[in-house]
PDB file of N, CA and C in Angstrom:
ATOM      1  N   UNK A   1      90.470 114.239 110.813  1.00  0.00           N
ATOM      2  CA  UNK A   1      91.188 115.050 109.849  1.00  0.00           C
ATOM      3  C   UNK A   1      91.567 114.166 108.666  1.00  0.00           C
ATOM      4  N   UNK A   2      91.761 114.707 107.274  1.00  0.00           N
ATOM      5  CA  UNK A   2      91.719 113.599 106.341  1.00  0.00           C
ATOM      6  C   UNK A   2      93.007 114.848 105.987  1.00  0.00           C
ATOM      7  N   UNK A   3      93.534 114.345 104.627  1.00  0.00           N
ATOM      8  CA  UNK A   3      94.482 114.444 104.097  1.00  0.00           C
ATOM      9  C   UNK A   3      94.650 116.052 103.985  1.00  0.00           C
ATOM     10  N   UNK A   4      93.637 116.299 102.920  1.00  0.00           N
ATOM     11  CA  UNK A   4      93.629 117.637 102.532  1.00  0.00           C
ATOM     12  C   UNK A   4      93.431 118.820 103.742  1.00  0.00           C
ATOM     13  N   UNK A   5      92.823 118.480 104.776  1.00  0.00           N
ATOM     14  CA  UNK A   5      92.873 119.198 106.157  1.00  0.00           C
ATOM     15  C   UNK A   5      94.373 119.684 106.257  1.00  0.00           C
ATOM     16  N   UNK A   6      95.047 118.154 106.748  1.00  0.00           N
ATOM     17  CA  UNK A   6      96.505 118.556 107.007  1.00  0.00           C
ATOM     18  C   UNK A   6      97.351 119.507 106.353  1.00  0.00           C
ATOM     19  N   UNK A   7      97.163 118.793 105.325  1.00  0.00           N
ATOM     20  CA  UNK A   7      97.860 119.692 103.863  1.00  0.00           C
ATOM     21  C   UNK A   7      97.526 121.062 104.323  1.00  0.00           C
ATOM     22  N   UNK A   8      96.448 121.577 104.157  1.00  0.00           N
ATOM     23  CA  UNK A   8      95.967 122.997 104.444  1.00  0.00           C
ATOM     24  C   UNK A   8      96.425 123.688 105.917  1.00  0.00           C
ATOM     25  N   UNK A   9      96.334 122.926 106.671  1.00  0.00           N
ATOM     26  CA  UNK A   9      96.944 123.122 108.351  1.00  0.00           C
ATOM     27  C   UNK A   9      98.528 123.465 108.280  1.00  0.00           C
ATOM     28  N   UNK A  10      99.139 122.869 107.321  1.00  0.00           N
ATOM     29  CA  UNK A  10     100.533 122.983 107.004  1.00  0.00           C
ATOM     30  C   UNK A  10     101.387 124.476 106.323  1.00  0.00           C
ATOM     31  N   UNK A  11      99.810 124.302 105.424  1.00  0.00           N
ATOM     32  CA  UNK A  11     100.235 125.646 104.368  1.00  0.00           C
ATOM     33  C   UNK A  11      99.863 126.840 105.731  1.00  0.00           C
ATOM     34  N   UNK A  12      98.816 126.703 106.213  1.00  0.00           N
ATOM     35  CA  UNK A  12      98.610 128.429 107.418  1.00  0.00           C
ATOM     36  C   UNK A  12      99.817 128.563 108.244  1.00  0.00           C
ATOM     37  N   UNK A  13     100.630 126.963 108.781  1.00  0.00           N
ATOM     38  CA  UNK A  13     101.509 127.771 109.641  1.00  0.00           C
ATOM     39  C   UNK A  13     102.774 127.698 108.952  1.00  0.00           C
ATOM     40  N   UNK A  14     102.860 127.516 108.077  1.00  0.00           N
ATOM     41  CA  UNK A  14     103.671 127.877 107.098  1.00  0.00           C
ATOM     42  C   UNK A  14     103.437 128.438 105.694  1.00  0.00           C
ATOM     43  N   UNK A  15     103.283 129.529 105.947  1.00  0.00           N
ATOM     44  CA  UNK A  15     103.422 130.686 105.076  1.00  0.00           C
ATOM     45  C   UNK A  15     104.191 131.018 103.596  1.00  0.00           C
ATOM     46  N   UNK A  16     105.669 130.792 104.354  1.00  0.00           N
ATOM     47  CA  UNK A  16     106.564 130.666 103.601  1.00  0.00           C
ATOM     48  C   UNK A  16     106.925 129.327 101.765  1.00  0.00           C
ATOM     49  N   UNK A  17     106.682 128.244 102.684  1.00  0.00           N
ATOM     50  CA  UNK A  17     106.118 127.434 101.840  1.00  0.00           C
ATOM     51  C   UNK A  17     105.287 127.089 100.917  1.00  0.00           C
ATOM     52  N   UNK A  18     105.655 126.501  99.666  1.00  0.00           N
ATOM     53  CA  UNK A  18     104.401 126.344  98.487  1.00  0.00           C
ATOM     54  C   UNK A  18     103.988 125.030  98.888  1.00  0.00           C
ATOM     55  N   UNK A  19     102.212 125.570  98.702  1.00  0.00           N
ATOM     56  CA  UNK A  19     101.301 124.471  98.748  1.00  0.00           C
ATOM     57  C   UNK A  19     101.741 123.141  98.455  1.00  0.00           C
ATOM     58  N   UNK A  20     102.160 123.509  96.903  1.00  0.00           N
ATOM     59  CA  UNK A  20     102.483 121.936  96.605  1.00  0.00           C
ATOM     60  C   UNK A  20     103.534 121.092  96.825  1.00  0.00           C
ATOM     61  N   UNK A  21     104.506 122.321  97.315  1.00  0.00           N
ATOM     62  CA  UNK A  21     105.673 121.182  97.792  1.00  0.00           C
ATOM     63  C   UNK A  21     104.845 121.116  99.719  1.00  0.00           C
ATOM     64  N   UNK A  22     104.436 121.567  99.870  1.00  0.00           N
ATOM     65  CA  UNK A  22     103.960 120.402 101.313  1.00  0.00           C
ATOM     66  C   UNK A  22     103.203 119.533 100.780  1.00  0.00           C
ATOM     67  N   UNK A  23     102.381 119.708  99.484  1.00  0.00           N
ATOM     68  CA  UNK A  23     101.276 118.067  99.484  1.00  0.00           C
ATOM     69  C   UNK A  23     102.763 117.023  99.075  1.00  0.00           C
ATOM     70  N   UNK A  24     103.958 117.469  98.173  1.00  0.00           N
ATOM     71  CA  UNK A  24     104.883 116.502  98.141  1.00  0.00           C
ATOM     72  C   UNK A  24     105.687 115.806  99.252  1.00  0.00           C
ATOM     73  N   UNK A  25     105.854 116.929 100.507  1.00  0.00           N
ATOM     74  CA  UNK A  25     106.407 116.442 101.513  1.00  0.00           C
ATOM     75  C   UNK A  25     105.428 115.391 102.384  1.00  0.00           C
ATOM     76  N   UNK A  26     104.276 115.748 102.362  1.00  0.00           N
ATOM     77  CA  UNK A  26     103.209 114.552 103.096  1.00  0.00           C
ATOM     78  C   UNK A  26     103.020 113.738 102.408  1.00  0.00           C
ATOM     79  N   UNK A  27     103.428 113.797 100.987  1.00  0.00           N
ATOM     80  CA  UNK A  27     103.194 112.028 100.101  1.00  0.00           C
ATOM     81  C   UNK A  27     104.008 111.302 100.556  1.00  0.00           C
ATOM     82  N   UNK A  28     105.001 111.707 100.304  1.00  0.00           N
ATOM     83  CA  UNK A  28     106.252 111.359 100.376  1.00  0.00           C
ATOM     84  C   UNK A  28     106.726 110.643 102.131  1.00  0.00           C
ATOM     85  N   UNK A  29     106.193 111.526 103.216  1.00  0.00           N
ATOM     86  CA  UNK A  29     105.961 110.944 104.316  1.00  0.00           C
ATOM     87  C   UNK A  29     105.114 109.817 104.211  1.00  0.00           C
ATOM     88  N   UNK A  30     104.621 109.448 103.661  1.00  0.00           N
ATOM     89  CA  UNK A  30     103.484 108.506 103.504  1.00  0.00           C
ATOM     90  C   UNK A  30     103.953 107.364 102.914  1.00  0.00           C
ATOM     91  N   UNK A  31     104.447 107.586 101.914  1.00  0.00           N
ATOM     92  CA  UNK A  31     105.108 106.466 100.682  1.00  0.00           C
ATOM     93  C   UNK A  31     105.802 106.171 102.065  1.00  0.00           C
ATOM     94  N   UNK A  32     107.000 107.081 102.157  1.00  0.00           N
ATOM     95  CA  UNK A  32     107.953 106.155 103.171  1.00  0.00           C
ATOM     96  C   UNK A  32     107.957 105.333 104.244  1.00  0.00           C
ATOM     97  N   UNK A  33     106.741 105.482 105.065  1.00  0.00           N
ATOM     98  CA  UNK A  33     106.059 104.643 105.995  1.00  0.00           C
ATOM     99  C   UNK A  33     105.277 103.297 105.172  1.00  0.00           C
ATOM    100  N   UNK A  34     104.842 103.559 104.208  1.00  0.00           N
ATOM    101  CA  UNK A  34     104.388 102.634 103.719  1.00  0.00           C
ATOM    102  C   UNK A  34     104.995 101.625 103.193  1.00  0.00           C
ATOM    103  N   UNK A  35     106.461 102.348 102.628  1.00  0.00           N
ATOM    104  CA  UNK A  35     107.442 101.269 102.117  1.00  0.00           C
ATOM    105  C   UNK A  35     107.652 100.615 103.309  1.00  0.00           C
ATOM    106  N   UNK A  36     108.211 101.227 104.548  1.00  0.00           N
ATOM    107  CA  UNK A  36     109.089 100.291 105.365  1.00  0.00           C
ATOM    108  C   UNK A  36     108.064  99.474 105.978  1.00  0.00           C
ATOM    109  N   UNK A  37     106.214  99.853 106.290  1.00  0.00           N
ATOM    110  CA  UNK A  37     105.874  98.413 106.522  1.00  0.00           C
ATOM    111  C   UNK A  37     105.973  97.518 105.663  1.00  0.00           C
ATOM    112  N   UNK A  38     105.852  97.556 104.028  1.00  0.00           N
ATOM    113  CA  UNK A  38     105.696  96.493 103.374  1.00  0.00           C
ATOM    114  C   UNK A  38     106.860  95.753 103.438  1.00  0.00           C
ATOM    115  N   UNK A  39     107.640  96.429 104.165  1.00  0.00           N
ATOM    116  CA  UNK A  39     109.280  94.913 104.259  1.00  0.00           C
ATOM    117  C   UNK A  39     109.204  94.894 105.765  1.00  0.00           C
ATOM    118  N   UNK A  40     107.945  95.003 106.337  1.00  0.00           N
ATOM    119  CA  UNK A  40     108.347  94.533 107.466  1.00  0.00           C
ATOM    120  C   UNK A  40     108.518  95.004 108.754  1.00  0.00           C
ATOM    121  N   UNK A  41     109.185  96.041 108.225  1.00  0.00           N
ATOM    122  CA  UNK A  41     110.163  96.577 109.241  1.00  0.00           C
ATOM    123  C   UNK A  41     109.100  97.815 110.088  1.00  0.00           C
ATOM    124  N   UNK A  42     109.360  98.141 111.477  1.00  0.00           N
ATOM    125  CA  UNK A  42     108.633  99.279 112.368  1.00  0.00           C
ATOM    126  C   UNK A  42     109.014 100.571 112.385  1.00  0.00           C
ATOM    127  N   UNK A  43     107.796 101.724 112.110  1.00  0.00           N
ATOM    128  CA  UNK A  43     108.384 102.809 111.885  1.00  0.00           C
ATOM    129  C   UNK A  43     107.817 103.639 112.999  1.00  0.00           C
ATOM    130  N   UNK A  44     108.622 104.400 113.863  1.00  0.00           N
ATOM    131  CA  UNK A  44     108.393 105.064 115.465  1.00  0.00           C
ATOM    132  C   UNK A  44     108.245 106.782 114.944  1.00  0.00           C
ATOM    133  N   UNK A  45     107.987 107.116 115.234  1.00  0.00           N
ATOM    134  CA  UNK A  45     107.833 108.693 115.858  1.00  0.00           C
ATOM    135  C   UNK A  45     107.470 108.941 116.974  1.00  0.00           C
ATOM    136  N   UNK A  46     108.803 109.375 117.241  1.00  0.00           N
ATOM    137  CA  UNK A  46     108.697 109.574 118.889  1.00  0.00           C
ATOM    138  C   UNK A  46     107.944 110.461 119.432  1.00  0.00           C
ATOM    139  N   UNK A  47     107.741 110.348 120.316  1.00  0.00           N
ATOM    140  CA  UNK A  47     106.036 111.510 121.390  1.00  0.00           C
ATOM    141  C   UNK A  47     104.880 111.074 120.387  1.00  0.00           C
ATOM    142  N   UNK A  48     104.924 110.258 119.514  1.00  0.00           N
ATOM    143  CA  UNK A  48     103.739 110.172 118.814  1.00  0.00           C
ATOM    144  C   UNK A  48     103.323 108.740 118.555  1.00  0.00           C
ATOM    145  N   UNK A  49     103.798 107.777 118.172  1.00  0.00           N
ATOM    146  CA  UNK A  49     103.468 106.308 117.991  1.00  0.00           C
ATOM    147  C   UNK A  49     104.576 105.360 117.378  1.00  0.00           C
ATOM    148  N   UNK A  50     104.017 104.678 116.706  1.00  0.00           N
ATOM    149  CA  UNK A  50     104.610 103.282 116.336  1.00  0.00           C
ATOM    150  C   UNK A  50     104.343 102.843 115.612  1.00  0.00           C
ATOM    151  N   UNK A  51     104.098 102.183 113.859  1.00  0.00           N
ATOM    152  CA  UNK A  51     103.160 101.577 113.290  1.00  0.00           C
ATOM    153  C   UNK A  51     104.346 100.388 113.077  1.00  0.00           C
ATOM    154  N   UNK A  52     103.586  99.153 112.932  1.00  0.00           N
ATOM    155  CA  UNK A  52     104.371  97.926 112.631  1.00  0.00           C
ATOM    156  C   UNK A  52     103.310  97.078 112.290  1.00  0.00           C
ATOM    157  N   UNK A  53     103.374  95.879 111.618  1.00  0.00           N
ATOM    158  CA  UNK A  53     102.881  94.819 111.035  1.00  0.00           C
ATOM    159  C   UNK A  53     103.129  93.647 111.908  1.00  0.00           C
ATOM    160  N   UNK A  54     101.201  93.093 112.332  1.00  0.00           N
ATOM    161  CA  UNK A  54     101.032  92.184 112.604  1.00  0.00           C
ATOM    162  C   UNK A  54     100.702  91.023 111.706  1.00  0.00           C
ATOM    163  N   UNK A  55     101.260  89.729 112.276  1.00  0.00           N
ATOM    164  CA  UNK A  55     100.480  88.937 111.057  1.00  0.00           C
ATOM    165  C   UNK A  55      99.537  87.651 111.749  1.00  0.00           C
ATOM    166  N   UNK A  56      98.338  87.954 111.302  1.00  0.00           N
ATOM    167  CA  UNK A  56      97.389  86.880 111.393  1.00  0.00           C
ATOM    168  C   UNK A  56      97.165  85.466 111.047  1.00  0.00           C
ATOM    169  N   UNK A  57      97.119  84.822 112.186  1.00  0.00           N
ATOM    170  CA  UNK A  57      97.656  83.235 111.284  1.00  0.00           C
ATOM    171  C   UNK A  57      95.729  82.891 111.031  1.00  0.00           C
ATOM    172  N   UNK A  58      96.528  81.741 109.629  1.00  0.00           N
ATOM    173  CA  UNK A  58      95.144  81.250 109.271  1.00  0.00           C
ATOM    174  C   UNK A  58      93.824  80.838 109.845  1.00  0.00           C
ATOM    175  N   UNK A  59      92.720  80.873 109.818  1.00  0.00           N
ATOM    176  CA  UNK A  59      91.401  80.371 111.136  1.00  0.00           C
ATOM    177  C   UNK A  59      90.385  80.403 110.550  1.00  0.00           C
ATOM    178  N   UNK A  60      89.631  79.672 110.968  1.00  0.00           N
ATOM    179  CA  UNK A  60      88.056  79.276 110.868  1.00  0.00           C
ATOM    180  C   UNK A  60      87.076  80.301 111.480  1.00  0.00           C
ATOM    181  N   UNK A  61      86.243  80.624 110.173  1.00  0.00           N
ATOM    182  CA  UNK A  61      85.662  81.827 110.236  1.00  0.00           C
ATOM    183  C   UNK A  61      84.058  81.577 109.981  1.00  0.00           C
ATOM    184  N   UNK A  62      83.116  82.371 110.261  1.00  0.00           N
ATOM    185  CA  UNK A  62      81.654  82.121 109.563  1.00  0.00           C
ATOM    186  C   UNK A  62      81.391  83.272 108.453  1.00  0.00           C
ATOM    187  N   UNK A  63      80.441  83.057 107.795  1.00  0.00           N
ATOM    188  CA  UNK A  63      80.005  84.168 107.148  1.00  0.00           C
ATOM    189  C   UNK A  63      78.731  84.570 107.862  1.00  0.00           C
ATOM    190  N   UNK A  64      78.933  86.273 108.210  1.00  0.00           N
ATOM    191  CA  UNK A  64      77.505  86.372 109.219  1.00  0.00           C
ATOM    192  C   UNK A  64      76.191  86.311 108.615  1.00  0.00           C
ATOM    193  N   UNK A  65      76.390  86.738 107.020  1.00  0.00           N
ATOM    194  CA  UNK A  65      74.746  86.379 106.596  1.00  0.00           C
ATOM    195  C   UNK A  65      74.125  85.249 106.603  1.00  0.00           C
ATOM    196  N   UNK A  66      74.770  83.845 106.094  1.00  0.00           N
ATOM    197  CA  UNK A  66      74.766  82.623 106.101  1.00  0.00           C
ATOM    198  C   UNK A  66      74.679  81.460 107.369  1.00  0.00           C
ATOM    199  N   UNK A  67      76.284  81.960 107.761  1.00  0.00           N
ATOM    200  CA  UNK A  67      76.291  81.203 108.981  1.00  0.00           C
ATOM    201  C   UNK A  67      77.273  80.022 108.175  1.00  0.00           C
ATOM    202  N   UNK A  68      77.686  79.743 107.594  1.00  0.00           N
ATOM    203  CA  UNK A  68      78.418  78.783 106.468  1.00  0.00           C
ATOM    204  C   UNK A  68      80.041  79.451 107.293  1.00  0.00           C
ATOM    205  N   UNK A  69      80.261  77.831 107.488  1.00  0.00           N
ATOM    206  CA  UNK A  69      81.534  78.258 107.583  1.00  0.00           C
ATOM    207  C   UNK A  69      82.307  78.342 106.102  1.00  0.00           C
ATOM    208  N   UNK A  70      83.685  79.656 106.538  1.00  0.00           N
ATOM    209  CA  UNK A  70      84.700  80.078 105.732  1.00  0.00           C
ATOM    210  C   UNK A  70      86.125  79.772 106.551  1.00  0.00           C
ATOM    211  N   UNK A  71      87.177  80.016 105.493  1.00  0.00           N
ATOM    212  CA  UNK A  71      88.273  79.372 105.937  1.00  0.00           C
ATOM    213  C   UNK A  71      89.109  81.163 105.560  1.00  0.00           C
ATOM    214  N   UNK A  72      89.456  81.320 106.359  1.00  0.00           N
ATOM    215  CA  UNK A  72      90.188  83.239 106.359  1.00  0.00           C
ATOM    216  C   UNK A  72      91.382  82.398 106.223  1.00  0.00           C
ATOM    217  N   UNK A  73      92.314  82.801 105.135  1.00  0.00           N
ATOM    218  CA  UNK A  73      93.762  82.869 104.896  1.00  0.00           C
ATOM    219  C   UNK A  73      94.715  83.709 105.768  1.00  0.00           C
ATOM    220  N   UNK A  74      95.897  83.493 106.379  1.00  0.00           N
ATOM    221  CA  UNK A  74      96.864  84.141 107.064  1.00  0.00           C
ATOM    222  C   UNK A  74      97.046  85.665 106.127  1.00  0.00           C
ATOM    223  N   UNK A  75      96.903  86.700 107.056  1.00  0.00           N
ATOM    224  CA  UNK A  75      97.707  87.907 106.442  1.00  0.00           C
ATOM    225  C   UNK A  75      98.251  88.680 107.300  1.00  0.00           C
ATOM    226  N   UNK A  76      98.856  89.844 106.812  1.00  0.00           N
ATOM    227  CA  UNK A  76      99.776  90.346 107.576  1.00  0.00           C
ATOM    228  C   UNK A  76      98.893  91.953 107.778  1.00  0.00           C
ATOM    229  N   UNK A  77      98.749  92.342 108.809  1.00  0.00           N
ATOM    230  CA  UNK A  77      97.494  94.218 108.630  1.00  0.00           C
ATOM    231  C   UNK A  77      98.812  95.015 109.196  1.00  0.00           C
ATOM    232  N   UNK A  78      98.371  96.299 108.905  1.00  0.00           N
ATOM    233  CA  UNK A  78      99.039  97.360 109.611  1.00  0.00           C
ATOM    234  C   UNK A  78      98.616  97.947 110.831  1.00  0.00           C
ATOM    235  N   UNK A  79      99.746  98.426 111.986  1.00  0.00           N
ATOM    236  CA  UNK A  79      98.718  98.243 113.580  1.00  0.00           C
ATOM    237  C   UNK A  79      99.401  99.556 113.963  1.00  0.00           C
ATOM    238  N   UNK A  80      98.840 100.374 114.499  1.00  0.00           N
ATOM    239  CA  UNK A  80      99.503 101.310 115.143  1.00  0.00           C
ATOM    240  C   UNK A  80      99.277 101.695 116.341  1.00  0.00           C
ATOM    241  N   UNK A  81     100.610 101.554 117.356  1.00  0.00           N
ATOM    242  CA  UNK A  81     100.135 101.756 118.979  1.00  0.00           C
ATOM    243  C   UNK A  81     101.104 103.366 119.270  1.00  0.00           C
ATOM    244  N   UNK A  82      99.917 104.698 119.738  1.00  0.00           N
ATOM    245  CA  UNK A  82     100.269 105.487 120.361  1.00  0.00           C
ATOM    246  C   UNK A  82     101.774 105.362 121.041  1.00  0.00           C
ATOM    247  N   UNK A  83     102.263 106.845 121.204  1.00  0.00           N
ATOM    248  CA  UNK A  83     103.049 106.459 122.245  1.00  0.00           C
ATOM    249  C   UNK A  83     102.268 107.309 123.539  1.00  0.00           C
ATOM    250  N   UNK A  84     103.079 107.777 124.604  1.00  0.00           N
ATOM    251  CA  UNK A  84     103.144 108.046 125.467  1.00  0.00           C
ATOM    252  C   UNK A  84     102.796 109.376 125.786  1.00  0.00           C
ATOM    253  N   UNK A  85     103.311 110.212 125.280  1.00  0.00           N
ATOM    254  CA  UNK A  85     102.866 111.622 124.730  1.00  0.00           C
ATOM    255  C   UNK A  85     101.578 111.765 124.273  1.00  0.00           C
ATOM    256  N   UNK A  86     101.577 110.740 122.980  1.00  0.00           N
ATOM    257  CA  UNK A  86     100.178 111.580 122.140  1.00  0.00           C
ATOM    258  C   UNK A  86      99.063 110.579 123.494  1.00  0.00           C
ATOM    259  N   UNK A  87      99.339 109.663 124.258  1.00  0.00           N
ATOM    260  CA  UNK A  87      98.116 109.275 125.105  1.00  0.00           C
ATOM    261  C   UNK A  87      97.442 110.130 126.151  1.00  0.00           C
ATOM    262  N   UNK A  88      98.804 110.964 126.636  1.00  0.00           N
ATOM    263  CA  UNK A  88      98.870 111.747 128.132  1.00  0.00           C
ATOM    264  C   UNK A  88      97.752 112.904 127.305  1.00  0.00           C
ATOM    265  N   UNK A  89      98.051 113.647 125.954  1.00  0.00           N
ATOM    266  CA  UNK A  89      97.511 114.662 125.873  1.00  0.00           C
ATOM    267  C   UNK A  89      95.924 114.684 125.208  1.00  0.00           C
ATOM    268  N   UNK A  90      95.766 113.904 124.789  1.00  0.00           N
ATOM    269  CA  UNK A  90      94.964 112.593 124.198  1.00  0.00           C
ATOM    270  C   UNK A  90      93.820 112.628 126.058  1.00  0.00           C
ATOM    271  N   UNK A  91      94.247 112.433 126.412  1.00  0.00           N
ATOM    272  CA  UNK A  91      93.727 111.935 127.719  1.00  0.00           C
ATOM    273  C   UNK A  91      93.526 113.438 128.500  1.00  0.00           C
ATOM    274  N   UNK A  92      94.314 114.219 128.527  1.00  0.00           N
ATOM    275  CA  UNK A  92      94.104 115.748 129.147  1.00  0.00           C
ATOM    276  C   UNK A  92      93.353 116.701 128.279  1.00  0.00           C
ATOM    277  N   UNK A  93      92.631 116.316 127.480  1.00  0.00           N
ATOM    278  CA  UNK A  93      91.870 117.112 126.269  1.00  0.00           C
ATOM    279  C   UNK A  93      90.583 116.738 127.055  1.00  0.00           C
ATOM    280  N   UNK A  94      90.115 115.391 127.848  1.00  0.00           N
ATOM    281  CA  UNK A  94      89.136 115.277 127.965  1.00  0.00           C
ATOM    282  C   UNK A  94      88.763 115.607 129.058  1.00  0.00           C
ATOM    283  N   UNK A  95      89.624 115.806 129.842  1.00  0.00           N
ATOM    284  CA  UNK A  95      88.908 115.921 131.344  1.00  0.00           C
ATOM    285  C   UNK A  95      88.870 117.889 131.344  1.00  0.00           C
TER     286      UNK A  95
END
């Protein structure tokens, strides 16, 4: 599902609501997760996950076309671990 899916999934079961203030309410969900990883900090939704920032320390790397070694600089990615809920149902969809 990409953005505009949701958006649209939002507007059918909500009726009541204008389009564009849900694309503002899902930016806006977005910005705000995005702010609080960039300081760092872990953002939970419960029955649903976790996103928080790992950081990668510096290491010796190859380049696969070459084969030449490269030197990868430390950074910090964004990681997100399920919770518990979205795994169980996640997992009962398939069987």
């Amino acid at each position: 599902m990409i953005k505009s899916e949701l958006i649209n999934a939002l507007v059918e079961e909500n009726p009541h609501l204008y389009q564009r203030d849900i694309e503002t309410i899902v930016a806006t969900v977005f910005e705000e997760i995005t702010k609080a990883l960039e300081k760092g900090n872990r953002v939970e939704l419960r029955g649903f996950g976790a996103f928080s920032v790992r950081h990668r320390a510096a290491r010796h790397g190859r380049n696969p076309r070459t084969g030449e070694a490269v030197e990868v600089k430390a950074k910090s990615v964004p990681f997100f671990k399920a919770g518990k809920a979205l795994r169980e149902r996640v997992d009962a969809s398939r069987g």
